[in-house]
N, C-alpha and C. Protein backbone atom coordinates (compact mmCIF):
# COMPACT_ATOMS: atom_id res chain seq x y z
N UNK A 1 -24.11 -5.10 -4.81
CA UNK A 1 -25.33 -5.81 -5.17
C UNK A 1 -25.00 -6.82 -6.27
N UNK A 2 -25.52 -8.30 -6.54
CA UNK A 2 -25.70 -8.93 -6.89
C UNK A 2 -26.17 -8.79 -8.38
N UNK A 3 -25.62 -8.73 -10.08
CA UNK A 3 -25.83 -8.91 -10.71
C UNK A 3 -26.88 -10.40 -11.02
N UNK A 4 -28.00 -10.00 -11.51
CA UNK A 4 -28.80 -10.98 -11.86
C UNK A 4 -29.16 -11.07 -13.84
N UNK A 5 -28.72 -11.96 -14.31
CA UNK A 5 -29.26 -11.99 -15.55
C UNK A 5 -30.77 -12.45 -15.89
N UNK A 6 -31.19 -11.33 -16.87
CA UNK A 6 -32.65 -11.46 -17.09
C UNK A 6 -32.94 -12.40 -17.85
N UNK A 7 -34.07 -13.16 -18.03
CA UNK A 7 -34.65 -14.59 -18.85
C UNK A 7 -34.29 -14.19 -20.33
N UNK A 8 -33.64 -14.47 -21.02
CA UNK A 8 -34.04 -14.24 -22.12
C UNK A 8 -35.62 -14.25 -23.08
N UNK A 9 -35.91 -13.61 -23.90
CA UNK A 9 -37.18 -13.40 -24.44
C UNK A 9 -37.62 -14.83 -25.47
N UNK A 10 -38.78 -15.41 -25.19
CA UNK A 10 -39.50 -16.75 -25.94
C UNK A 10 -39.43 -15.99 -27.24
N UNK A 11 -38.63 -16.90 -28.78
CA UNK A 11 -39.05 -16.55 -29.58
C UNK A 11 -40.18 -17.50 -30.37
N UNK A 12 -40.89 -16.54 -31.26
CA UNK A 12 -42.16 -17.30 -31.43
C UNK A 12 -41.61 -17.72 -32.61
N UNK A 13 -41.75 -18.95 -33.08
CA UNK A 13 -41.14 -19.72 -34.69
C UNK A 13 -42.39 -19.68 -35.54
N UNK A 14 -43.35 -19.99 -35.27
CA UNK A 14 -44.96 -20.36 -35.83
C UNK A 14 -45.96 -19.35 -36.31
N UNK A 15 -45.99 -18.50 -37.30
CA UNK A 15 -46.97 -17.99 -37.52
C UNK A 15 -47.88 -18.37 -38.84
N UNK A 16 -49.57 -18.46 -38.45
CA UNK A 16 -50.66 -19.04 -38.76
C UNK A 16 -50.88 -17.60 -39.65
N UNK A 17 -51.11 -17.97 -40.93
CA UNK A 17 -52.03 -17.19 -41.84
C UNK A 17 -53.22 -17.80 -42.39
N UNK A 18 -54.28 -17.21 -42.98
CA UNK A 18 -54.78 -17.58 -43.67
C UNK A 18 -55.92 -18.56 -43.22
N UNK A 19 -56.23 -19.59 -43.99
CA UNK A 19 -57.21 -20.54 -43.57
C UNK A 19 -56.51 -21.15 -42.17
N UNK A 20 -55.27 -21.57 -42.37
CA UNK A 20 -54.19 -22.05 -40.99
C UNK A 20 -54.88 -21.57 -40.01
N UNK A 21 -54.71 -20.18 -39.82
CA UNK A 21 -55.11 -19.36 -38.42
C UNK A 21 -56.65 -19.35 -38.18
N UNK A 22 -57.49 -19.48 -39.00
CA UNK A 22 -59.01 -19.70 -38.98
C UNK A 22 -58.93 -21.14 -38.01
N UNK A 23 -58.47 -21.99 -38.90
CA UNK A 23 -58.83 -23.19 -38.06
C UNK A 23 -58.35 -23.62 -36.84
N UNK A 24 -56.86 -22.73 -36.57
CA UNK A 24 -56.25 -22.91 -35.17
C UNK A 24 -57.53 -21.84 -33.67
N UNK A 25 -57.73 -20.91 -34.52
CA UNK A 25 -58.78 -20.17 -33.37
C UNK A 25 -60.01 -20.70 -32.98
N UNK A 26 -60.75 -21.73 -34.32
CA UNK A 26 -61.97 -22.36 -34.50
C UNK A 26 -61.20 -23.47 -33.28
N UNK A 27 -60.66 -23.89 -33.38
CA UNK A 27 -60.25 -24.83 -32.38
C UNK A 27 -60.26 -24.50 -31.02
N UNK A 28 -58.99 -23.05 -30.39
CA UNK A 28 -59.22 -22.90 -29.58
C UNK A 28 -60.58 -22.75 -28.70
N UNK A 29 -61.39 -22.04 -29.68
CA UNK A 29 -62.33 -21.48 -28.85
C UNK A 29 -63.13 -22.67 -28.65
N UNK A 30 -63.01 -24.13 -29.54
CA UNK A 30 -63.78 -24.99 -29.50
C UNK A 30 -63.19 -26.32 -29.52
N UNK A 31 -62.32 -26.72 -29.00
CA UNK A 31 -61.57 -27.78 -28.51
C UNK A 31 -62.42 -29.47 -28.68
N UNK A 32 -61.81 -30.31 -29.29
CA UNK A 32 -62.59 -31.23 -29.85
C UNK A 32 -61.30 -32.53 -29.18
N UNK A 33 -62.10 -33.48 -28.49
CA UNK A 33 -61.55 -34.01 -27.60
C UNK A 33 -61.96 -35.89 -27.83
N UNK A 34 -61.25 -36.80 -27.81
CA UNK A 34 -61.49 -38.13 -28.30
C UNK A 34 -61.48 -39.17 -26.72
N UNK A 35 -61.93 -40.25 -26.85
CA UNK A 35 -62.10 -41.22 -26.26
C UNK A 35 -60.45 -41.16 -25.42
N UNK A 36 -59.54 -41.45 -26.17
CA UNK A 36 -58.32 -42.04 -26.00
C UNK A 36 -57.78 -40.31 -25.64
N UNK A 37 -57.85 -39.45 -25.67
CA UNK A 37 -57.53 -38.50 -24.71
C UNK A 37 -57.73 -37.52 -23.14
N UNK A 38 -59.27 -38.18 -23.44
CA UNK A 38 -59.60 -38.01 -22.04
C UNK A 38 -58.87 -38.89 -21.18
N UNK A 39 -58.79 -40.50 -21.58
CA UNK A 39 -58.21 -41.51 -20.92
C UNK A 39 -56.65 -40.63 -20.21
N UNK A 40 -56.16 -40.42 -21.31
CA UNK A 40 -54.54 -39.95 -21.12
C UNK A 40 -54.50 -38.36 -20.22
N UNK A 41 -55.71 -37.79 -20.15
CA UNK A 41 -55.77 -36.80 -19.33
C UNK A 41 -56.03 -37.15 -17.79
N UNK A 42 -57.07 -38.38 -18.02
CA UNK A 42 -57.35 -38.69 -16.67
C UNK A 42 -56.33 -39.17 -16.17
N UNK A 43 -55.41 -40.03 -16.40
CA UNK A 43 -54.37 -41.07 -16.08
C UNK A 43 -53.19 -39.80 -15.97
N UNK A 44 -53.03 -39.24 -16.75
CA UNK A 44 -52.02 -37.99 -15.94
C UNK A 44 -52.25 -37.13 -14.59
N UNK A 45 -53.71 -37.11 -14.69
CA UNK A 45 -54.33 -36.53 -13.41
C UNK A 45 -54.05 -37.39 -12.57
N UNK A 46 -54.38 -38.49 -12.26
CA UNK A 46 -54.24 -39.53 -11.25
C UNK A 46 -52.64 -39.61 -10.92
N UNK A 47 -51.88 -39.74 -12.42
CA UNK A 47 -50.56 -40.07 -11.62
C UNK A 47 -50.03 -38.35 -10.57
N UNK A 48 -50.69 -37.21 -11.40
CA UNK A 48 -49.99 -36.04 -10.59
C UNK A 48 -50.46 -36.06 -9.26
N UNK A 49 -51.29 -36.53 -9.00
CA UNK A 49 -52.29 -36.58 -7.85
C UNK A 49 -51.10 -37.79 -6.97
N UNK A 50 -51.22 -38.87 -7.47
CA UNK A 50 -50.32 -39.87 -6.82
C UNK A 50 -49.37 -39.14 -6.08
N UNK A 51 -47.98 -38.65 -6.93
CA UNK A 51 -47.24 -38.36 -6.94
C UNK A 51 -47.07 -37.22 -5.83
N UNK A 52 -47.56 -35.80 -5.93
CA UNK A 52 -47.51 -34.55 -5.06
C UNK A 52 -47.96 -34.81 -3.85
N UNK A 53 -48.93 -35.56 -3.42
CA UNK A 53 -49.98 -35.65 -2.26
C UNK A 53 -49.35 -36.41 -1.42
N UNK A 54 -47.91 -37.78 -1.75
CA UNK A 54 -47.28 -38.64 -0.68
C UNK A 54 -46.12 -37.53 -0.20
């Protein structure tokens, strides 16, 4: 049988204390979104769309 090596494990570098982690969760749960990012969301949508569908 075929030796397979396992993924190694993601290490996490980043940990949020404090007010940090307040405002990273206030975020998640509430995501605050600008003019010029929807643009760049839509325009990624369109190009993935382009792209996969030919």
């Amino acid at each position: 049988m075929e030796q397979v090596d396992m993924a190694k494990p993601i290490e996490l570098g980043l940990v949020l204390e404090g007010e940090d982690a307040l405002t990273f969760h206030r975020y998640i749960r509430n995501p605050t979104d600008t003019p010029e990012g929807k643009k760049l969301l839509l325009e990624a949508y369109e190009e993935a769309e382009n792209s996969f569908l030919k």
